[in-house]
C-alpha atoms as a PDB file:
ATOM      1  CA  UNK A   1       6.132-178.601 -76.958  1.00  0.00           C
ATOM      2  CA  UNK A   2       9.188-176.595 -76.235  1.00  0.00           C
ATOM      3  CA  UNK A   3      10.763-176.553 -73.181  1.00  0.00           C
ATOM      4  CA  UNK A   4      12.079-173.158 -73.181  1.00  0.00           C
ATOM      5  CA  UNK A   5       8.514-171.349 -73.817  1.00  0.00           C
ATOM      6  CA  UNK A   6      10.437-168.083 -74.818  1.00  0.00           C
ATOM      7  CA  UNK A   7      12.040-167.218 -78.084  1.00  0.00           C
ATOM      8  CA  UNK A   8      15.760-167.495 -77.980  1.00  0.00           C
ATOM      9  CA  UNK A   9      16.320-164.217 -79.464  1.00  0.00           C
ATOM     10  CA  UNK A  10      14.139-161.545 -77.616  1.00  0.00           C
ATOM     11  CA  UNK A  11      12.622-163.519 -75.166  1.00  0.00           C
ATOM     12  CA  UNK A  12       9.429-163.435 -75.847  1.00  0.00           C
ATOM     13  CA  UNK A  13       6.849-165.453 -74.811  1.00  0.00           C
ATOM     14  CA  UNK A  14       3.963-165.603 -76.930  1.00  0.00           C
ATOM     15  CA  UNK A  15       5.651-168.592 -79.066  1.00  0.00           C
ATOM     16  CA  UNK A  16       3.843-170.643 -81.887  1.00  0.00           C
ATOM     17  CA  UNK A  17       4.595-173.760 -83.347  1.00  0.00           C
ATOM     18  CA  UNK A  18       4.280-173.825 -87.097  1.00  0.00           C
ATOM     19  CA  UNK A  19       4.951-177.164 -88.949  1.00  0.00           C
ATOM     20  CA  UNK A  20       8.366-178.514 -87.622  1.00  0.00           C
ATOM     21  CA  UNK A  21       9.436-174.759 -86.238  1.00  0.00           C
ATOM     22  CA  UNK A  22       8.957-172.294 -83.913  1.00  0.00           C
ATOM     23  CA  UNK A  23       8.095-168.984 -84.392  1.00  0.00           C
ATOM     24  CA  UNK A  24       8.399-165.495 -82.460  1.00  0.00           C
ATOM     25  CA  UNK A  25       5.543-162.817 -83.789  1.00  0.00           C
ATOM     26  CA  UNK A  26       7.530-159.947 -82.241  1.00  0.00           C
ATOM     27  CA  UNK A  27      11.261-160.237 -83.941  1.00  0.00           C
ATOM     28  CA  UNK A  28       9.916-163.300 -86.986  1.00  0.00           C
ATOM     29  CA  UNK A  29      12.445-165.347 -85.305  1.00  0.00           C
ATOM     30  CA  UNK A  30      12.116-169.508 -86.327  1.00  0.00           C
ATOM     31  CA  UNK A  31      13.798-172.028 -84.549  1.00  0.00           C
ATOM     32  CA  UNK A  32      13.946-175.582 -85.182  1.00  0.00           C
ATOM     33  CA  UNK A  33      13.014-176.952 -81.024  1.00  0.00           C
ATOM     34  CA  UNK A  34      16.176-179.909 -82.152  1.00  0.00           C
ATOM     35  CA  UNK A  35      18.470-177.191 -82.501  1.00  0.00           C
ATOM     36  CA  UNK A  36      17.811-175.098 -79.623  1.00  0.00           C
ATOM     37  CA  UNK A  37      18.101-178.063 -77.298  1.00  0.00           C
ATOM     38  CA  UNK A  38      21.693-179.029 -79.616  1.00  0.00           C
ATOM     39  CA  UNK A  39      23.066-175.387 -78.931  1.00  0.00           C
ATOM     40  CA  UNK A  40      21.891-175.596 -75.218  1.00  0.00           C
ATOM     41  CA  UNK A  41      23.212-179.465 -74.900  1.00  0.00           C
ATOM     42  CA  UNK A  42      26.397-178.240 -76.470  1.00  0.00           C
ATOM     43  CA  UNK A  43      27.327-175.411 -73.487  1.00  0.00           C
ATOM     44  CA  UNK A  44      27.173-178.261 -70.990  1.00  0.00           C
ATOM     45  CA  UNK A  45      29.189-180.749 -72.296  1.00  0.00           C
ATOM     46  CA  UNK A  46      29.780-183.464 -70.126  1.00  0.00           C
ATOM     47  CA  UNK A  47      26.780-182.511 -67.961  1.00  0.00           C
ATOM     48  CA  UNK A  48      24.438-185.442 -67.170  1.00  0.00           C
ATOM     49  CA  UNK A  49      21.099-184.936 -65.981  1.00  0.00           C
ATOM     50  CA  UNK A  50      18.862-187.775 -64.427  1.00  0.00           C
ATOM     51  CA  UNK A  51      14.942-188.534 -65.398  1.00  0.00           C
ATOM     52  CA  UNK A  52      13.909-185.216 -63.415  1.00  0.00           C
ATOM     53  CA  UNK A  53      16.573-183.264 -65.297  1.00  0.00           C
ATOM     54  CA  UNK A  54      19.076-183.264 -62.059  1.00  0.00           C
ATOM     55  CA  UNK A  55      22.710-182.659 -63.019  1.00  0.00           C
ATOM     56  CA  UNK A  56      24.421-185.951 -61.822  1.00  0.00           C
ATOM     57  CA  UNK A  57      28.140-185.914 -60.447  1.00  0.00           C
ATOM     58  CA  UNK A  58      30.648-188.866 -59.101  1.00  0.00           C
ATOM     59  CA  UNK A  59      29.862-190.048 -55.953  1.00  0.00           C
ATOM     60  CA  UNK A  60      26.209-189.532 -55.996  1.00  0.00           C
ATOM     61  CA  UNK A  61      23.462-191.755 -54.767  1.00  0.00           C
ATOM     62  CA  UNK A  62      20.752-192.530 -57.433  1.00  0.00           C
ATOM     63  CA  UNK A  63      17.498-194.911 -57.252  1.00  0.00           C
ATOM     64  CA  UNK A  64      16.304-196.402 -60.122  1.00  0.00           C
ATOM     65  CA  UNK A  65      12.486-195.736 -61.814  1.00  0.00           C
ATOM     66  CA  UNK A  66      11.799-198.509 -63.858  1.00  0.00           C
ATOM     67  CA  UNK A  67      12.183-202.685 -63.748  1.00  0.00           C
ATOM     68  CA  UNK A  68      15.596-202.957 -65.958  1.00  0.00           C
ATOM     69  CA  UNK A  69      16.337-206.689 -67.130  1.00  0.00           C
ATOM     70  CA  UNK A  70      20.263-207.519 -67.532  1.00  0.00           C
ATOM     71  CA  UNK A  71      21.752-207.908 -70.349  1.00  0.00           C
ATOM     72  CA  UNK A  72      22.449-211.881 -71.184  1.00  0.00           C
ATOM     73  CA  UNK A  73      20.935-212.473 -67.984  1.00  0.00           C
ATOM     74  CA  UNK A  74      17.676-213.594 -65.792  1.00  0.00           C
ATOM     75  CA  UNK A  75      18.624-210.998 -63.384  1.00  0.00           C
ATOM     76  CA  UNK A  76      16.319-207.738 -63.125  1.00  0.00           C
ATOM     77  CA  UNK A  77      17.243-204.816 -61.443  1.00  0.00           C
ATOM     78  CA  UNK A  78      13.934-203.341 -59.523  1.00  0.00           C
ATOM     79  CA  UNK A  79      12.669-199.759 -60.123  1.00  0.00           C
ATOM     80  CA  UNK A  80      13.386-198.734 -56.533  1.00  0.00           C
ATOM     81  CA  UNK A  81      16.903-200.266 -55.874  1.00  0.00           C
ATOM     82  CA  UNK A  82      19.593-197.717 -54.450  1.00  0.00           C
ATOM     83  CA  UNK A  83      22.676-197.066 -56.194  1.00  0.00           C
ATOM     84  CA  UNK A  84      25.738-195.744 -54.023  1.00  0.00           C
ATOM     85  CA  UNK A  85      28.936-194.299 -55.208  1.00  0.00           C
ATOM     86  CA  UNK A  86      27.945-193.758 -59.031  1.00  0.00           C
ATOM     87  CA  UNK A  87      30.542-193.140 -61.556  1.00  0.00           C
ATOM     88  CA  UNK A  88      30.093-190.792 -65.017  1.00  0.00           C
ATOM     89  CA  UNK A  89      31.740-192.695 -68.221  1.00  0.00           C
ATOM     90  CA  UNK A  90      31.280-191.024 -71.357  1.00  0.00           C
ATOM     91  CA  UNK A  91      29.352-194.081 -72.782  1.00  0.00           C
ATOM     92  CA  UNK A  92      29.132-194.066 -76.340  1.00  0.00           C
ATOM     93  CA  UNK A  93      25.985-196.037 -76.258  1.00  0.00           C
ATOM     94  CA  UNK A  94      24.215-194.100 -73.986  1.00  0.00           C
ATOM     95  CA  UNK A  95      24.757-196.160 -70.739  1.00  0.00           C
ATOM     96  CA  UNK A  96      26.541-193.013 -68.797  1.00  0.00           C
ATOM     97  CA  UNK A  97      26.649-193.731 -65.247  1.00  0.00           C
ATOM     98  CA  UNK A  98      28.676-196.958 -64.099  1.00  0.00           C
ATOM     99  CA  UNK A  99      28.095-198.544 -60.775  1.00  0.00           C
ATOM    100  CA  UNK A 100      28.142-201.825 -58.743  1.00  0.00           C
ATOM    101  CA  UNK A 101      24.545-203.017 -57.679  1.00  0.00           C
ATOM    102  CA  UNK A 102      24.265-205.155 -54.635  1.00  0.00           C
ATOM    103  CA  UNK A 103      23.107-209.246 -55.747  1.00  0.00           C
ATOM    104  CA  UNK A 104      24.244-208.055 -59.444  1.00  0.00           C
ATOM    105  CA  UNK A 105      27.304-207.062 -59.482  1.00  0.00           C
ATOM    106  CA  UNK A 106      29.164-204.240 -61.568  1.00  0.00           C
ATOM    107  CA  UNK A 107      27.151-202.413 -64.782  1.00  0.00           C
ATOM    108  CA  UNK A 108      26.723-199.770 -66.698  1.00  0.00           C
ATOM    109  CA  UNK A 109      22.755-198.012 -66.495  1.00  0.00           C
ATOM    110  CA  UNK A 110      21.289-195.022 -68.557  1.00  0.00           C
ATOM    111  CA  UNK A 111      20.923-191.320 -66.601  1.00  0.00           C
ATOM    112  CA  UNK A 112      17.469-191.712 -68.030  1.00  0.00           C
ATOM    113  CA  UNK A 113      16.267-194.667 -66.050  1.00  0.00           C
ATOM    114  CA  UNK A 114      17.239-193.423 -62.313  1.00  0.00           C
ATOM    115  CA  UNK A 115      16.575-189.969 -60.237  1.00  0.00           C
ATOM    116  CA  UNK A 116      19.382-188.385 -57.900  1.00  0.00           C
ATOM    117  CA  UNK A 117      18.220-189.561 -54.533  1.00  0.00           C
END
């Protein structure tokens, strides 16, 4: 279901979703929802959001929401644990947010997997 709930073109919201589009009955507007979210993901580049859809920034204090296992390790960092003084990378394989984690040591976690705390 979209997001949005309003047609990007008059603003209407008595939206329908036919097949893989949307479509407006007022102005016969279709929209592809993947597109929409492209054209609004590509005004705020360099924006990161956590798992509530909070816009992240340096400095900030996060808390993780799910049991994440380390890479080539036993370790496992606990859905709960605190994060201090987070940094944003432009990580090209999704793992945005770089940070050192108390008993683990330095890594690199995914915006989707923590909430701004």
């Amino acid at each position: 279901m979209s997001d949005q709930h309003n047609c990007p073109q008059c603003g209407c919201e008595h939206i329908y979703q036919d097949g893989g589009l949307w479509v407006c009955p007022e102005c016969a507007h279709e929209w592809n929802e993947l597109s929409t979210s492209a054209e609004t993901d590509a005004g705020d580049t360099g924006v990161i959001h956590d798992a509530n859809g909070n816009v992240l920034a340096d400095g900030d204090t996060i808390t993780v929401t799910k049991d994440l296992k380390v890479k080539g390790s036993s370790l496992v960092v606990k859905s709960g644990t605190k994060v201090k003084n987070i940094k944003l990378v432009d990580g090209s394989d999704g793992h945005n947010i770089a940070c050192k984690i108390s008993g683990i040591g330095a890594m690199n976690l995914k915006s989707e997997f923590v909430k701004k705390s």
